[in-house]
C-alpha atoms as a PDB file:
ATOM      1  CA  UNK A   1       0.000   0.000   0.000  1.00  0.00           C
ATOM      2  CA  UNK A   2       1.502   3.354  -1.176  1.00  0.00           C
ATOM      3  CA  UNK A   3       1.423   6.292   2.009  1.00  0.00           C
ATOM      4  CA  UNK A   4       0.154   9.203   0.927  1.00  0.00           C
ATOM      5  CA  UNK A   5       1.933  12.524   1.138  1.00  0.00           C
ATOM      6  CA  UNK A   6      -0.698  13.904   3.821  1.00  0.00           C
ATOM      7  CA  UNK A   7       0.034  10.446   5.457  1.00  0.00           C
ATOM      8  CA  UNK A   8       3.346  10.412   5.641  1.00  0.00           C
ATOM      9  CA  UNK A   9       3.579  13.835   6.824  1.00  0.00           C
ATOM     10  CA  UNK A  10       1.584  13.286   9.538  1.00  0.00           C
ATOM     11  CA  UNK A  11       3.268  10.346  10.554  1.00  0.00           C
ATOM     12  CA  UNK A  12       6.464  11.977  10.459  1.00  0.00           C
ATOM     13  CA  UNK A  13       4.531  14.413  12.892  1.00  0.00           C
ATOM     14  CA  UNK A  14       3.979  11.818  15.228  1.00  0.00           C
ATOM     15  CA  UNK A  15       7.597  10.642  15.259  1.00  0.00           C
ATOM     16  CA  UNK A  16       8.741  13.850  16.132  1.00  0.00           C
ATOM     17  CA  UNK A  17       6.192  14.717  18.598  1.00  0.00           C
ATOM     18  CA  UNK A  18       6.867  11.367  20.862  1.00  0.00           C
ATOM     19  CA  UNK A  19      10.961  12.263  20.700  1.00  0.00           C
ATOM     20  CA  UNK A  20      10.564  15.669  21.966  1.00  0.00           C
ATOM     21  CA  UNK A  21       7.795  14.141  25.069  1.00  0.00           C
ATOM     22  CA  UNK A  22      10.960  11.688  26.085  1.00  0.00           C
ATOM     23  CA  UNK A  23      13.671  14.404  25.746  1.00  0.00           C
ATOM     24  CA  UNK A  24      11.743  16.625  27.938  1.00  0.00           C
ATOM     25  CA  UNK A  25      10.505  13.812  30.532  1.00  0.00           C
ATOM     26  CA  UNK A  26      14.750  12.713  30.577  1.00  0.00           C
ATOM     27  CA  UNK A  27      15.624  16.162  31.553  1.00  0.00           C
ATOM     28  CA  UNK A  28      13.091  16.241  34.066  1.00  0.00           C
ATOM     29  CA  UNK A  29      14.587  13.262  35.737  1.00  0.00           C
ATOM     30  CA  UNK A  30      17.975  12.906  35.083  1.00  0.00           C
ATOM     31  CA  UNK A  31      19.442   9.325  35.917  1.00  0.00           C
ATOM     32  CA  UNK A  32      21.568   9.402  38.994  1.00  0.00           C
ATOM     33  CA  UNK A  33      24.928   7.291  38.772  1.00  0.00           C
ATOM     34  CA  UNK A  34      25.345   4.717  41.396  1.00  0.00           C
ATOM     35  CA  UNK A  35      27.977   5.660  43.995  1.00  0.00           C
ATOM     36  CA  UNK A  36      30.152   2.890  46.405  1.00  0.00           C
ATOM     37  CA  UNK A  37      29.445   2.697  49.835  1.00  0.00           C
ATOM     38  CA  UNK A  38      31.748   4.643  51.641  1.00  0.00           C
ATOM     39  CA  UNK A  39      33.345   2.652  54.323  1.00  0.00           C
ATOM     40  CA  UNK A  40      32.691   2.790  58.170  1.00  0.00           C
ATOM     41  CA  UNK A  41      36.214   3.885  59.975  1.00  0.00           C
ATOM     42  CA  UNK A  42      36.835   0.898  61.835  1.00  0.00           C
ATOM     43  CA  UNK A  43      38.840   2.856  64.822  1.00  0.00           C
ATOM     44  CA  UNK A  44      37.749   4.804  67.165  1.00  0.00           C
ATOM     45  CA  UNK A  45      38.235   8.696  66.932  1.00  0.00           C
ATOM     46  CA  UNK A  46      40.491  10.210  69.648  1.00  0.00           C
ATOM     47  CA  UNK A  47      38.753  12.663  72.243  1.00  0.00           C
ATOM     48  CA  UNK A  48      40.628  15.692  73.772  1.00  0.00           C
ATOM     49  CA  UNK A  49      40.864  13.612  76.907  1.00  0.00           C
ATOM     50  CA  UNK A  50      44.022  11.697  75.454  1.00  0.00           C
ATOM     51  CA  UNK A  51      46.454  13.787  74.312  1.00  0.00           C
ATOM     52  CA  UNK A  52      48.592  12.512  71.320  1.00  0.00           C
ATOM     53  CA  UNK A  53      51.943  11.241  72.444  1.00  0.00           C
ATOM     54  CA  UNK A  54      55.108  12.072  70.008  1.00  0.00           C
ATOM     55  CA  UNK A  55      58.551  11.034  69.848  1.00  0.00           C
ATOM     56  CA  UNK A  56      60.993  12.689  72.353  1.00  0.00           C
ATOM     57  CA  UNK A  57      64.480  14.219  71.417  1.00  0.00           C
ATOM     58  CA  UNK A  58      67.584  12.205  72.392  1.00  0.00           C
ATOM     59  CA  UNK A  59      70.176  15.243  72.300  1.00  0.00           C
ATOM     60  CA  UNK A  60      69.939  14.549  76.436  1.00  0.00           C
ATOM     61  CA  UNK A  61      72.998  13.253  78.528  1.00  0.00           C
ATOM     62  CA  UNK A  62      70.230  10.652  80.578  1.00  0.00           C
ATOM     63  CA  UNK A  63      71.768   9.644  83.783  1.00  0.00           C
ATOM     64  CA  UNK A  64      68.799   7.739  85.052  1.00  0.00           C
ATOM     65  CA  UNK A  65      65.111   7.557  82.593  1.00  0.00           C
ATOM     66  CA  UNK A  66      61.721   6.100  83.403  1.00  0.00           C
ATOM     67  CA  UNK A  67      60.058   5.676  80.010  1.00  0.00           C
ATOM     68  CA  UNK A  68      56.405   4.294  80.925  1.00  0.00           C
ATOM     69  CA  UNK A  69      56.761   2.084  77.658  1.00  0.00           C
ATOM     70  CA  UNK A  70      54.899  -1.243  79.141  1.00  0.00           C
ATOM     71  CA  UNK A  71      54.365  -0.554  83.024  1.00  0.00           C
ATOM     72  CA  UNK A  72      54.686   1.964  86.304  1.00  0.00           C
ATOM     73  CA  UNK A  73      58.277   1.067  86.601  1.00  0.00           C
ATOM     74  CA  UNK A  74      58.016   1.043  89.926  1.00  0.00           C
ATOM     75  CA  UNK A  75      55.942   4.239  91.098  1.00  0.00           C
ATOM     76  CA  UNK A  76      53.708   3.623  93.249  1.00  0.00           C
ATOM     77  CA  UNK A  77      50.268   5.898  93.648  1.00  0.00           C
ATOM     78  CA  UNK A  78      51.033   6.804  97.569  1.00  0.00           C
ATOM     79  CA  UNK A  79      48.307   9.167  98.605  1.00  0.00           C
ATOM     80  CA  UNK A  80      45.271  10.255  97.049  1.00  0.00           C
ATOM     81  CA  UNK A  81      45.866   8.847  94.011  1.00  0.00           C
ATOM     82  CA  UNK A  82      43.442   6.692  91.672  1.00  0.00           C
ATOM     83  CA  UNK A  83      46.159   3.358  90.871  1.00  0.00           C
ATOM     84  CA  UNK A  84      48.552   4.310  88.001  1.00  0.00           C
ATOM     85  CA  UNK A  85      47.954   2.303  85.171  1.00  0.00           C
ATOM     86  CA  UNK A  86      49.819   2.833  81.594  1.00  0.00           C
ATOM     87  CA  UNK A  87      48.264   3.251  78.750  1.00  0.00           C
ATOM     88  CA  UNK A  88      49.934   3.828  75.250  1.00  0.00           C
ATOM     89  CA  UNK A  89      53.672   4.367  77.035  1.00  0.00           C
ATOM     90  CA  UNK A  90      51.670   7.505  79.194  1.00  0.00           C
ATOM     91  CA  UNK A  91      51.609   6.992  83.198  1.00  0.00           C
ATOM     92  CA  UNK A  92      48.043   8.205  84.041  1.00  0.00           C
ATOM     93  CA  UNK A  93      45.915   8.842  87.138  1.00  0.00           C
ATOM     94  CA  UNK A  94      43.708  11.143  89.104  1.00  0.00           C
ATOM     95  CA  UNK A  95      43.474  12.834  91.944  1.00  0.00           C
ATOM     96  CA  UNK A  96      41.326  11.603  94.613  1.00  0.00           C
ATOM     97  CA  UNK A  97      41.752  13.944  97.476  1.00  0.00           C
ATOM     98  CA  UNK A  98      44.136  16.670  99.456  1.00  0.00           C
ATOM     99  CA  UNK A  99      47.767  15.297  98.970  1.00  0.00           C
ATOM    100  CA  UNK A 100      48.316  13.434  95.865  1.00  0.00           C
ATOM    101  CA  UNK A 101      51.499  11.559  95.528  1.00  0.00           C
ATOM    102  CA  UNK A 102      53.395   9.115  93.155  1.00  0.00           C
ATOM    103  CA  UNK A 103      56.873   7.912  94.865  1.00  0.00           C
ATOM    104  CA  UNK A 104      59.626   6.109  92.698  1.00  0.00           C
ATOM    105  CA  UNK A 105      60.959   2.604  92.668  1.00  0.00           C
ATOM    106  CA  UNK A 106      64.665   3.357  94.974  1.00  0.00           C
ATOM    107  CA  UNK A 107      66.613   5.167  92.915  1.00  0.00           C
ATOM    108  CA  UNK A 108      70.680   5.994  93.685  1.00  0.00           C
ATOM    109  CA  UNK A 109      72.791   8.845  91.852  1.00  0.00           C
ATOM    110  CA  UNK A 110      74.509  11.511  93.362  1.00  0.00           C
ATOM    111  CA  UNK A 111      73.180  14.744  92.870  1.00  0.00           C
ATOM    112  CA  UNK A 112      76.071  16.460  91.193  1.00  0.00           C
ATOM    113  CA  UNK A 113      75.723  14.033  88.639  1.00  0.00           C
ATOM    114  CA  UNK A 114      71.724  15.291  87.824  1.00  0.00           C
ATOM    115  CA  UNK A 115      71.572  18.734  87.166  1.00  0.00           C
ATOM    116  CA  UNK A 116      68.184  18.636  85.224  1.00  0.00           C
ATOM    117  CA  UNK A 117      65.058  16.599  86.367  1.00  0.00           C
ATOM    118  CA  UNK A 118      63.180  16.543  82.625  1.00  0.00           C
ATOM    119  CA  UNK A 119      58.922  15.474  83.477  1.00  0.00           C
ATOM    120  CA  UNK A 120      56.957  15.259  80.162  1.00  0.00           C
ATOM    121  CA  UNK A 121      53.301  15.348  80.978  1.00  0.00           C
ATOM    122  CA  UNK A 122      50.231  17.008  80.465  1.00  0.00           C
ATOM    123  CA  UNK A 123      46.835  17.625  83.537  1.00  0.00           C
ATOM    124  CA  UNK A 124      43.490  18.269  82.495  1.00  0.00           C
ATOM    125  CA  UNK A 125      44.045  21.609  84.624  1.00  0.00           C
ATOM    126  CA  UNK A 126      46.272  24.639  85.095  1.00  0.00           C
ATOM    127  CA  UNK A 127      48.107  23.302  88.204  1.00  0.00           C
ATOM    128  CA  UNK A 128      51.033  23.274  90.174  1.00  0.00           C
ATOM    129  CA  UNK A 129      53.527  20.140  91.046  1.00  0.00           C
ATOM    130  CA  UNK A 130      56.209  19.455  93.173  1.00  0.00           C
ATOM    131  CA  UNK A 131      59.151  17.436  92.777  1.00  0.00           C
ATOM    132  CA  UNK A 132      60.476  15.826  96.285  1.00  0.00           C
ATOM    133  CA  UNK A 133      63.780  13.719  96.825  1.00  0.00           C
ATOM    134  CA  UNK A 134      64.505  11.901  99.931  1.00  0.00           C
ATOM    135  CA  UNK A 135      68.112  10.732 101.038  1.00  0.00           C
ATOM    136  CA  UNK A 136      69.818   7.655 103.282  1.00  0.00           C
ATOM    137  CA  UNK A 137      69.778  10.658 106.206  1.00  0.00           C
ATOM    138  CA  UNK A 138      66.455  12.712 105.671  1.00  0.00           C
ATOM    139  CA  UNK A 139      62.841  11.956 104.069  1.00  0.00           C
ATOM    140  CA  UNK A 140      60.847  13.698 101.991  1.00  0.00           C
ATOM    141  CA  UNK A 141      60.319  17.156 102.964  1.00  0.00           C
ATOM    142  CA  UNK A 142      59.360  20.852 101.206  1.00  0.00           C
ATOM    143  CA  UNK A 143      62.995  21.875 101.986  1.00  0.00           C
ATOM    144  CA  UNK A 144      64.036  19.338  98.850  1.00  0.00           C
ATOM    145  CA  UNK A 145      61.081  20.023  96.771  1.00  0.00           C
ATOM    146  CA  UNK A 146      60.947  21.698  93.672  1.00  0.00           C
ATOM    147  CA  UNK A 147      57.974  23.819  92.716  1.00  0.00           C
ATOM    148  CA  UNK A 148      56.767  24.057  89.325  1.00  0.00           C
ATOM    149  CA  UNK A 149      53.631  25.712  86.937  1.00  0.00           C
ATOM    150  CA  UNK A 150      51.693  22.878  85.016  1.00  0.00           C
ATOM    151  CA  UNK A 151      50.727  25.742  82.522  1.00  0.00           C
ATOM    152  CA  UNK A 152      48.726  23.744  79.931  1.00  0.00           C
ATOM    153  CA  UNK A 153      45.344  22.400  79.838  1.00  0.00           C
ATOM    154  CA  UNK A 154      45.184  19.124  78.473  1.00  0.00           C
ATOM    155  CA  UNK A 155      47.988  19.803  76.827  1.00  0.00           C
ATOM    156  CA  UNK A 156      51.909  18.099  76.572  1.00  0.00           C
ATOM    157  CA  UNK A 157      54.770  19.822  77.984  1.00  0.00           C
ATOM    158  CA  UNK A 158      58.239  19.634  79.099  1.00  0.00           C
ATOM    159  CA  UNK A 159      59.461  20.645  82.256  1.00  0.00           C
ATOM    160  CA  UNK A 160      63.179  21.234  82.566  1.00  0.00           C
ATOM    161  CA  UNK A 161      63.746  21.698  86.596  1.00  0.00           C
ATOM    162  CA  UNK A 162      67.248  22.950  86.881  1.00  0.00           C
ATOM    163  CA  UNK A 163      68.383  21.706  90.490  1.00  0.00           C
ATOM    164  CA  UNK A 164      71.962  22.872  90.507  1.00  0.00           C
ATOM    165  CA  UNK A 165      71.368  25.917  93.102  1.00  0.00           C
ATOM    166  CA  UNK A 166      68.792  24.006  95.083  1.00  0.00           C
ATOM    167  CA  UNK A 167      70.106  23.826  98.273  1.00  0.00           C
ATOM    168  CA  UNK A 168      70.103  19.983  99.402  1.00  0.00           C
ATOM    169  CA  UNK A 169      70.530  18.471  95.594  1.00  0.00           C
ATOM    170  CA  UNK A 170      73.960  18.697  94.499  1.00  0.00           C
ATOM    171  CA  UNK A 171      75.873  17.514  97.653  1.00  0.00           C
ATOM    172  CA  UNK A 172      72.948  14.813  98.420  1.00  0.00           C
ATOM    173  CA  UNK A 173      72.887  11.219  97.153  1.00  0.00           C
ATOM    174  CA  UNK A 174      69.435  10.491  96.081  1.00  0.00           C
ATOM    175  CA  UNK A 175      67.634   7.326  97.044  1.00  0.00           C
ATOM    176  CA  UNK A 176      64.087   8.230  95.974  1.00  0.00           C
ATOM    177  CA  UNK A 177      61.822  10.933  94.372  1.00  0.00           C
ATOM    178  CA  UNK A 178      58.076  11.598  94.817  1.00  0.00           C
ATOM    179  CA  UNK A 179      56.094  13.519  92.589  1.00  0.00           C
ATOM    180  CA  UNK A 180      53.057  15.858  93.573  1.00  0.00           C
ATOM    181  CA  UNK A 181      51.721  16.171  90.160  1.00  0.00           C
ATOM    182  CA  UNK A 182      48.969  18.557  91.054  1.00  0.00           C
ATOM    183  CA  UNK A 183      47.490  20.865  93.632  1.00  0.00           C
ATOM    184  CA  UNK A 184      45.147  19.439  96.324  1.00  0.00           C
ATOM    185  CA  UNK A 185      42.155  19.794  93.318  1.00  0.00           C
ATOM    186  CA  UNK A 186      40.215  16.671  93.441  1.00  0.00           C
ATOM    187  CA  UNK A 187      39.226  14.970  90.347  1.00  0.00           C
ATOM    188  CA  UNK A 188      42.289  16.357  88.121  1.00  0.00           C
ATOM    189  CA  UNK A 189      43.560  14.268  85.129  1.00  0.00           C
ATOM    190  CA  UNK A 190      47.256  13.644  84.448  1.00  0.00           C
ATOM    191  CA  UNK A 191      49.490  12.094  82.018  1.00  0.00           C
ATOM    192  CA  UNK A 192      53.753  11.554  82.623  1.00  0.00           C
ATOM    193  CA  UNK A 193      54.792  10.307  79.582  1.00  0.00           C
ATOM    194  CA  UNK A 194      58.511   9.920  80.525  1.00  0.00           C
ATOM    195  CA  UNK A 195      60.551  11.145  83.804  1.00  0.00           C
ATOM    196  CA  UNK A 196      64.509  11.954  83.110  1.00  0.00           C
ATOM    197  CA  UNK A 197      67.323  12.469  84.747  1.00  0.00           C
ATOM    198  CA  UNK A 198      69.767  14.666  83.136  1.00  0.00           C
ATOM    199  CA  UNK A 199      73.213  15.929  83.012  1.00  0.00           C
ATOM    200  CA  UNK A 200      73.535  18.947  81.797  1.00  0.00           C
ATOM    201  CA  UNK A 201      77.319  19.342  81.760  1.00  0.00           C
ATOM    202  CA  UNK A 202      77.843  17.040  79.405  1.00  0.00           C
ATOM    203  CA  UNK A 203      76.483  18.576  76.649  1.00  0.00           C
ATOM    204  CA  UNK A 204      78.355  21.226  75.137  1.00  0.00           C
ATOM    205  CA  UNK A 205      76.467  24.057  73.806  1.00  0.00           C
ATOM    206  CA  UNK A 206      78.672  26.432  71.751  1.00  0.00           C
ATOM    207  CA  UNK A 207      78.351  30.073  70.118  1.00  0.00           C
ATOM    208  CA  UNK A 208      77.019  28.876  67.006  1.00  0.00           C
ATOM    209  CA  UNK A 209      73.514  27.682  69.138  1.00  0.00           C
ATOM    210  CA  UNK A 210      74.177  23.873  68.317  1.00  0.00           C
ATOM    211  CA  UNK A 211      74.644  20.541  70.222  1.00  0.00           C
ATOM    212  CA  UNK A 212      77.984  18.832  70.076  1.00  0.00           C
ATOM    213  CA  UNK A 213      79.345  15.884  72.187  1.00  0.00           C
ATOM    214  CA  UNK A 214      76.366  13.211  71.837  1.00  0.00           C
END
């Protein structure tokens, strides 16, 4: 059967009227690609109450180092302390009540020898601590102490405690240190991650502002 002109143009009508209803009804509703699943983090995120513990210079002349790396090393929570545990290579407690201490394993060095005391740590609170050292003729008293500012919230820092003009320290030998790591504040967290002892004479600092002789 022949089409007709009139037939065939109004077919062709039809064909073009259909293709312009499914252009418009495809930009209506574009097709949205399939995405992956984005994977669930499998650890856990880190909260401000942990600080993040980095790697420590070894320019130091260490006479004597507790390092926290697998347990207390021998400290002992004394007084109004919650029990040290270690956690990550970081000695950590809080306190409990009026006089928190943390005493040492015996220790023996001559104070000459230990001109620095070097405390990494952080407290969940601007505090104060106080280093005490005890001898084979006297015990722990504030007349060998050693005041310092915890001056960071939550925060690590180094404390340097220079010793050589504290009167009692260089002529002493030392059989033990305790550590006040906070003011009588009750509920204060605290992290050591590392507790040095230092001589400072041996390393030479010259003009140039470098570190020789290590």
């Amino acid at each position: 059967m022949k089409l007709t002109v009139k037939l065939s143009i109004f077919l062709l009508g039809v064909v073009i009227l259909v293709g312009g209803a499914l252009m418009y009804v495809r930009a209506e509703n574009p097709i949205t690609p399939e995405t992956p699943e984005t994977p669930q983090a499998t650890s856990a995120p880190m909260t401000s109450a942990t600080p993040m513990k980095t790697v420590k210079s070894e320019d130091d002349t260490i006479v004597f180092a507790f390092e926290f790396n697998a347990d207390t090393e021998g400290w002992t929570a004394d007084s109004d302390l919650d029990p040290l545990r270690v956690i990550d290579g970081v000695l950590r407690s809080k306190s409990t009540g009026d006089t928190p201490y943390l005493v040492s394993a015996p220790v023996d060095f001559a104070g000459r020898d230990v001109t620095t005391i070097k405390i990494r740590m952080w407290a969940s609170e601007r505090t104060q601590a106080q280093l005490f050292w005890r001898t084979s003729d006297s015990e722990f008293s504030d007349a060998q102490s050693y005041q310092f500012d915890i001056n960071s919230r939550g925060g690590w820092q180094v404390y340097n405690l220079d010793l050589t003009s504290t009167p009692g320290w260089s002529d002493a030998v030392i059989n033990g240190l305790r550590l006040k790591p906070l003011t009588s504040d009750d509920g204060i967290d605290f992290g050591i991650d590392y507790i040095h002892g230092i001589d400072g004479s041996a390393v030479v600092i010259p003009a140039c502002g470098c570190k020789t002789n290590f």
